[in-house]
C-alpha atoms as a PDB file:
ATOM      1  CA  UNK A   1      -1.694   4.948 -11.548  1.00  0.00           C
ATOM      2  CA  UNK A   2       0.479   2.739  -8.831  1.00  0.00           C
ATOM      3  CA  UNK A   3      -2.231   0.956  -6.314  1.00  0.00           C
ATOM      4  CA  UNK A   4      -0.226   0.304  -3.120  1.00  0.00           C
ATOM      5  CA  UNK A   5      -0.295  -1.990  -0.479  1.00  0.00           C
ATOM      6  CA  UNK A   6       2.601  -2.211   2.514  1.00  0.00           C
ATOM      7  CA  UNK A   7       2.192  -5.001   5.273  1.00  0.00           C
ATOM      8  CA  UNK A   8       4.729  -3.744   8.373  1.00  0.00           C
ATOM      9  CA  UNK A   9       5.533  -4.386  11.820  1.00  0.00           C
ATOM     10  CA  UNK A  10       2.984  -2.312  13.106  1.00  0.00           C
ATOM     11  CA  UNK A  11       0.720   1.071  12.754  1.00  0.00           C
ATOM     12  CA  UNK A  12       2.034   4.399  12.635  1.00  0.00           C
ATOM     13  CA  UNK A  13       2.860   6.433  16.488  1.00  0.00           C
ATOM     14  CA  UNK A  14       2.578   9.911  17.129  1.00  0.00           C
ATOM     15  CA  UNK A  15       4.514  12.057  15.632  1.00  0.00           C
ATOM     16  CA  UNK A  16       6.931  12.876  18.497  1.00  0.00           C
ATOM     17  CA  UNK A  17       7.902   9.451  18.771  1.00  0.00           C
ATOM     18  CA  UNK A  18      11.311   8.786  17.397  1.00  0.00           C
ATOM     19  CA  UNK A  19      11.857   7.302  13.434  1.00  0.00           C
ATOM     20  CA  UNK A  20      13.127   4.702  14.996  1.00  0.00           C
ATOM     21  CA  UNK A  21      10.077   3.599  16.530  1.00  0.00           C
ATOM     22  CA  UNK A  22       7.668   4.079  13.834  1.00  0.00           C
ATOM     23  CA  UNK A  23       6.843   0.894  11.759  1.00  0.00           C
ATOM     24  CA  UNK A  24       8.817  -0.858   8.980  1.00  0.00           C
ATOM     25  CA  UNK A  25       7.731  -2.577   6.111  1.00  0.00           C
ATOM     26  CA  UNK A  26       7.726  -6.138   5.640  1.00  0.00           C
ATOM     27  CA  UNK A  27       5.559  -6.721   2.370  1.00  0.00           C
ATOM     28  CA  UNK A  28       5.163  -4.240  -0.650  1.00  0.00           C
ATOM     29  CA  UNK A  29       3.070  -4.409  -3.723  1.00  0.00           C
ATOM     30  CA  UNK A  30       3.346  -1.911  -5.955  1.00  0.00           C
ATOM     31  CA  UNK A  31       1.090  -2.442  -9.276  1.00  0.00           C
ATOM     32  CA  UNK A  32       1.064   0.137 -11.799  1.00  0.00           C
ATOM     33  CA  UNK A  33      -1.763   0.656 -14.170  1.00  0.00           C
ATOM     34  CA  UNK A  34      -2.149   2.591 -17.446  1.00  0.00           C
ATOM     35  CA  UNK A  35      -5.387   4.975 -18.243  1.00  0.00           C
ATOM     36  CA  UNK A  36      -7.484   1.528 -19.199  1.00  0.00           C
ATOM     37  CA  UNK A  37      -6.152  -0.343 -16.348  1.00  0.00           C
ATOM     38  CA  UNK A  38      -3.658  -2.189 -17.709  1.00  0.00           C
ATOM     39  CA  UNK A  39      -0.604  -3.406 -16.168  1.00  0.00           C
ATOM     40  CA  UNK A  40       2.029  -1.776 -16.686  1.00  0.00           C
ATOM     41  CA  UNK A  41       4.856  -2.705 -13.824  1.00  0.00           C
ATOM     42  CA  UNK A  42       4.433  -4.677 -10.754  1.00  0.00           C
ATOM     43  CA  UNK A  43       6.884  -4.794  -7.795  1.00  0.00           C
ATOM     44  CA  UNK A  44       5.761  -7.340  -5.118  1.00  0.00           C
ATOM     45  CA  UNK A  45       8.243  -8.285  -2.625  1.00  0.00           C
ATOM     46  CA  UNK A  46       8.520  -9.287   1.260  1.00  0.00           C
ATOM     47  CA  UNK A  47      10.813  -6.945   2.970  1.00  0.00           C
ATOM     48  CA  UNK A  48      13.263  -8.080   5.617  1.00  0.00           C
ATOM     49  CA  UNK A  49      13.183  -5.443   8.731  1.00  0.00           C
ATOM     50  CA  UNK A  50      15.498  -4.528  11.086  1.00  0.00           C
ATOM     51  CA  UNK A  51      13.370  -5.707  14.081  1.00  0.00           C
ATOM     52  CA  UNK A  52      11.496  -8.905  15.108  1.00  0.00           C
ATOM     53  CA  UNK A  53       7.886  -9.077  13.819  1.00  0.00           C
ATOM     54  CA  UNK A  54       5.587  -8.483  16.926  1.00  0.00           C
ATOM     55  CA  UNK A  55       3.170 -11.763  17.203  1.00  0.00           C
ATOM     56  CA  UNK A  56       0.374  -9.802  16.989  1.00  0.00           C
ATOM     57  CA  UNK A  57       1.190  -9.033  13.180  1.00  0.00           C
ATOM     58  CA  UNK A  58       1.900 -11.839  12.426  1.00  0.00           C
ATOM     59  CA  UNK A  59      -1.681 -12.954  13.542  1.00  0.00           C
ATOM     60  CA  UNK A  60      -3.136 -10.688  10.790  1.00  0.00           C
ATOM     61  CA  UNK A  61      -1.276 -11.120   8.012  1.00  0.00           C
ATOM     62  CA  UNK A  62       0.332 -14.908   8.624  1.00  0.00           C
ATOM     63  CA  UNK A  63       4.329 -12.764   7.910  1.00  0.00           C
ATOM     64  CA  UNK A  64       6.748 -14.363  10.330  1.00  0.00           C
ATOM     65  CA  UNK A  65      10.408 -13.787  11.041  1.00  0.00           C
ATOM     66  CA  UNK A  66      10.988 -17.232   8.584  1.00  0.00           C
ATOM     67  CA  UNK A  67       9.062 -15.670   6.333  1.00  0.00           C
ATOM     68  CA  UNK A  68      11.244 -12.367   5.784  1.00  0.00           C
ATOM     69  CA  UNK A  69      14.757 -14.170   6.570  1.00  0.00           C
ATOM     70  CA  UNK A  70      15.973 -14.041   3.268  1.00  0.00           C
ATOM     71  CA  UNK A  71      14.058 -11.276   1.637  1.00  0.00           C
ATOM     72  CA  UNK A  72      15.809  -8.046   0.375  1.00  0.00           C
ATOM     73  CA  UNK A  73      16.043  -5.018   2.671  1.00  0.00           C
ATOM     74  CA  UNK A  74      14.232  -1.738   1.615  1.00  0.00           C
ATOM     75  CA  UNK A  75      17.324  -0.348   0.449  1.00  0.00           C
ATOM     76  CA  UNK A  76      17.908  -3.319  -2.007  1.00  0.00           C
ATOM     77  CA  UNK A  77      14.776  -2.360  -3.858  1.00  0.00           C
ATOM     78  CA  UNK A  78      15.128   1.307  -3.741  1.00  0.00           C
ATOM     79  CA  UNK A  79      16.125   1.304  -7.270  1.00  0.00           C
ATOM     80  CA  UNK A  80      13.223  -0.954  -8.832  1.00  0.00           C
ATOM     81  CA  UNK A  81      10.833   1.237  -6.882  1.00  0.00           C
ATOM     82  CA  UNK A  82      12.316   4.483  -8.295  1.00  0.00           C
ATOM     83  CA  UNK A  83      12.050   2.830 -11.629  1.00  0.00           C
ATOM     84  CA  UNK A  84       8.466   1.971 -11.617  1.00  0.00           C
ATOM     85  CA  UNK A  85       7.248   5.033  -9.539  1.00  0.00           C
ATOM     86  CA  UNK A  86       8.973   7.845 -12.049  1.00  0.00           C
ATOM     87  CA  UNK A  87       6.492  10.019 -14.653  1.00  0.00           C
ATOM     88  CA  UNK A  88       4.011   8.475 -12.717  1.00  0.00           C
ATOM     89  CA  UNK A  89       1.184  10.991 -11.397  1.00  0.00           C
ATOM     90  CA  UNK A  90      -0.942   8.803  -9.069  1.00  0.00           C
ATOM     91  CA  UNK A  91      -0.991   6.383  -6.006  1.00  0.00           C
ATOM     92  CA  UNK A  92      -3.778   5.015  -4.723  1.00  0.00           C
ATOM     93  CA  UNK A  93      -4.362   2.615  -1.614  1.00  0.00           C
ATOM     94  CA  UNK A  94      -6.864   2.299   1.288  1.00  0.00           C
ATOM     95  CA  UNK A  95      -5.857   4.438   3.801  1.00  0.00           C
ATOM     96  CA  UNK A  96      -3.069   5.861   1.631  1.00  0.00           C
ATOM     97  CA  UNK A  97      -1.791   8.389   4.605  1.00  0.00           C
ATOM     98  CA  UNK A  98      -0.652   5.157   6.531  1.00  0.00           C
ATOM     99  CA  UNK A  99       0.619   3.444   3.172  1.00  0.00           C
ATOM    100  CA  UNK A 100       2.423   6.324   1.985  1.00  0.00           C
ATOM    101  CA  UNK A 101       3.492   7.561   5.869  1.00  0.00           C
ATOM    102  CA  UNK A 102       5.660   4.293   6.170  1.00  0.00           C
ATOM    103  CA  UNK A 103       6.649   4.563   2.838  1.00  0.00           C
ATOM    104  CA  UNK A 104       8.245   7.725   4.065  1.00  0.00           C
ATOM    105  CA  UNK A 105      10.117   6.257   7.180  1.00  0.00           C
ATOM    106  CA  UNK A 106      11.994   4.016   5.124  1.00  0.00           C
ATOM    107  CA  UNK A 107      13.083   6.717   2.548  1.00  0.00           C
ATOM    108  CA  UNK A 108      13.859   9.285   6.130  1.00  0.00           C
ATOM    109  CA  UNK A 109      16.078   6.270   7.877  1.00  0.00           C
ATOM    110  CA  UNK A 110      18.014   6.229   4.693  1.00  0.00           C
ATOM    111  CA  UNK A 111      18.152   9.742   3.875  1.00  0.00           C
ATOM    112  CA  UNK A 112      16.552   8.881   0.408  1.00  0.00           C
ATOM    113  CA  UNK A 113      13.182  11.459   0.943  1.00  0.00           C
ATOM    114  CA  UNK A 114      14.344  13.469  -1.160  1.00  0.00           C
ATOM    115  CA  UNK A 115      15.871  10.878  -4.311  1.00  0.00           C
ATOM    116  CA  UNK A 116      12.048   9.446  -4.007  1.00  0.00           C
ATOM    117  CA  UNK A 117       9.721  10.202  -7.000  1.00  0.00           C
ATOM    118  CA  UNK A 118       6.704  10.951  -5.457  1.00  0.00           C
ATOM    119  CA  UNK A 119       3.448  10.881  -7.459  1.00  0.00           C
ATOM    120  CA  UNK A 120       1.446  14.468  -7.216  1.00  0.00           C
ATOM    121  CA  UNK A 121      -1.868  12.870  -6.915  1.00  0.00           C
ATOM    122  CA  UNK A 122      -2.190  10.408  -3.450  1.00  0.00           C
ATOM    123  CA  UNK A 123      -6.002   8.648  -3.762  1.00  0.00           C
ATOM    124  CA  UNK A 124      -7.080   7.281  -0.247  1.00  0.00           C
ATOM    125  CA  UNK A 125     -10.092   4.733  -1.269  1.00  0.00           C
ATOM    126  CA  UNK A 126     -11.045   4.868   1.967  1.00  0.00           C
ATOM    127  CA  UNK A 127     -11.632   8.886   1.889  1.00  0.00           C
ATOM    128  CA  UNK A 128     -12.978   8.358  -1.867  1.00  0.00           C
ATOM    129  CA  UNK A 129     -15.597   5.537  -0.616  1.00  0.00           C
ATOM    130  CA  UNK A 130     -16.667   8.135   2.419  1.00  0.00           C
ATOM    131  CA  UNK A 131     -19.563   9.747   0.809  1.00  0.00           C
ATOM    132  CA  UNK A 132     -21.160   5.823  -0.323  1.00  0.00           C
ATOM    133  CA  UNK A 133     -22.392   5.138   3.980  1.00  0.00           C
ATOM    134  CA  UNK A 134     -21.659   8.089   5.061  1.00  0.00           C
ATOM    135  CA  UNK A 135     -18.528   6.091   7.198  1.00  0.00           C
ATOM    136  CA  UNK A 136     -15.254   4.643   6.759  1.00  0.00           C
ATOM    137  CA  UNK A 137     -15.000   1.275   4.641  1.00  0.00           C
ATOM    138  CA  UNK A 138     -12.883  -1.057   5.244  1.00  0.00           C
ATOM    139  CA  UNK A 139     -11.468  -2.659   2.277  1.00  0.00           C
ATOM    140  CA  UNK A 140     -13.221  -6.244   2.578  1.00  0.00           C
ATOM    141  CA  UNK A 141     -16.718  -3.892   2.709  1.00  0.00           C
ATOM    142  CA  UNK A 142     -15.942  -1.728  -0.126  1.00  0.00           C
ATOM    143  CA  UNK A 143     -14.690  -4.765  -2.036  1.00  0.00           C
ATOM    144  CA  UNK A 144     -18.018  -6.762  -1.360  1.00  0.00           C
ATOM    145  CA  UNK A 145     -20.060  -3.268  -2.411  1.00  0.00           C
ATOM    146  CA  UNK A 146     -17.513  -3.196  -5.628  1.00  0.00           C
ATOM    147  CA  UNK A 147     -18.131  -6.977  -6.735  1.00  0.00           C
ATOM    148  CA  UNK A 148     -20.817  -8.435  -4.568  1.00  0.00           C
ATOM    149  CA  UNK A 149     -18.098 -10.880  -3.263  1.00  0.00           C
ATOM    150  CA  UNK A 150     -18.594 -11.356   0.695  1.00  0.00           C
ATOM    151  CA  UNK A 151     -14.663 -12.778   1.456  1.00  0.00           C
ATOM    152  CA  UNK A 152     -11.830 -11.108   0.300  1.00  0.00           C
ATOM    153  CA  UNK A 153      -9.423 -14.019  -0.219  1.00  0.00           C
ATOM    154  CA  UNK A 154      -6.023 -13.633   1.273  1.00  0.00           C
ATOM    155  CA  UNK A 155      -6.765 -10.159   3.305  1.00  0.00           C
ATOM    156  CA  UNK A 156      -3.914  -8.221   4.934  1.00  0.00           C
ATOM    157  CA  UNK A 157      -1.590  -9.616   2.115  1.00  0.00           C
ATOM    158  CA  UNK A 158      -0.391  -7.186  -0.205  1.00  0.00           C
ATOM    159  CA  UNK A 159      -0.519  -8.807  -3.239  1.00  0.00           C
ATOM    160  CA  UNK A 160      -3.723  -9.673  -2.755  1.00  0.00           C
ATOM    161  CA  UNK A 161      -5.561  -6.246  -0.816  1.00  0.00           C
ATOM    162  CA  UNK A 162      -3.961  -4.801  -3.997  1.00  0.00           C
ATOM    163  CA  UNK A 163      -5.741  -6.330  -6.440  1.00  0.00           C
ATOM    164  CA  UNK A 164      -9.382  -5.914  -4.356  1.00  0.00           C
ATOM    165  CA  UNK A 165      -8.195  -2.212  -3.979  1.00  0.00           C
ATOM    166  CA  UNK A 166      -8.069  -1.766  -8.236  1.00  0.00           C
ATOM    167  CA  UNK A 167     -11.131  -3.764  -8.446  1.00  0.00           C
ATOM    168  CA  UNK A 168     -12.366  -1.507  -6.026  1.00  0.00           C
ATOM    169  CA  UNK A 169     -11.294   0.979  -7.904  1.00  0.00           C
ATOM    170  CA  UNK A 170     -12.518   0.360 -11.280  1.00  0.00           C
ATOM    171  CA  UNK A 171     -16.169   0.750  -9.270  1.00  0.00           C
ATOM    172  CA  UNK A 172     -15.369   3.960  -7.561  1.00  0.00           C
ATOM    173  CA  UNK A 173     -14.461   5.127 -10.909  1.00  0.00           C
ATOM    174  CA  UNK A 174     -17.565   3.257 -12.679  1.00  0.00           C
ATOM    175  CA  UNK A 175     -20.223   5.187 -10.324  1.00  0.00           C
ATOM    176  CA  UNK A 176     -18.617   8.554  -9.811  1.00  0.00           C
ATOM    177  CA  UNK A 177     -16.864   8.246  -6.480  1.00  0.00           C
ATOM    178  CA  UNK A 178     -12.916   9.091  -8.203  1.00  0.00           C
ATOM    179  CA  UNK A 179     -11.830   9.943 -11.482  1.00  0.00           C
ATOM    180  CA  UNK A 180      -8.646   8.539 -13.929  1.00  0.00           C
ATOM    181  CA  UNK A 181      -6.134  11.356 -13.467  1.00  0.00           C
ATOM    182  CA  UNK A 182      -3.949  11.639 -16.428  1.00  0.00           C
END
């Protein structure tokens, strides 16, 4: 199982709207986890885009242009991700169709869709936790319902809404919401 979590420049547009426009990354964490959720490869990295960081992002998630100056492009860790995403039949995130959807722009702006070893299996939390309020969660709610913790420390950071997603996780899993696909 990878859990995923991608910080960018902004949320996704309408589909008409040119590549160019759509969001880029400028965090990843990528955490895989065996069967007993065990850790098996982690990729965590700040990503340096191609465009200025709109204030209002970086009033969410504290990632400035300073912060990114000197961090590898997407293209630098194609490789590494390729490495820890192949065999693997699962990602999971919170809201995986925007996770996964930017994902995608960077591999389309540098042709590499198709070189990209997608997992069969995409697990959107947020779809998964549905059913529990009859709503969508966000993470910091389905978090606190998962471990009875109120604040989720360090929110809209990836490293850190990746963790609370596979602790998250481990409770769907725990009280029937999702399954371990293997």
């Amino acid at each position: 199982m990878i859990f995923a979590d991608l910080e960018t420049t902004g949320l996704i547009k309408p589909a008409a709207v040119e590549l160019s426009q759509q969001p880029f990354i400028t965090e990843v964490c990528f955490t895989r986890l065996d069967k007993n959720f065990d850790m098996v490869g982690e990729i965590e990295t700040f990503i340096k885009p191609p465009i200025p960081i709109p204030p209002e992002v970086t009033d969410i998630t504290g990632i400035t242009d300073e912060t990114v100056a000197d961090a590898p492009t997407f293209v630098q860790i194609f490789d590494s991700l390729v490495d820890l995403f192949l065999g693997e039949k699962v990602i999971i995130a919170h809201n995986a169709p925007f996770d996964t959807g930017v994902l995608e722009f960077e591999l389309m702006r540098h042709d590499l869709q198709n070189k990209f070893p997608w997992p069969k299996y995409h697990h959107c939390t947020v779809e998964l936790s549905f059913p529990i309020n009859n709503k969508r969660l966000k993470l910091r709610d389905l978090h606190e319902l998962a471990t009875g913790t109120q604040h989720l420390e360090g929110a809209h950071r990836a490293k850190n809404d990746v963790y609370a997603l596979i602790r998250s996780y481990r409770w769907l899993v725990k009280n029937n919401y999702a399954e371990i696909v293997e």
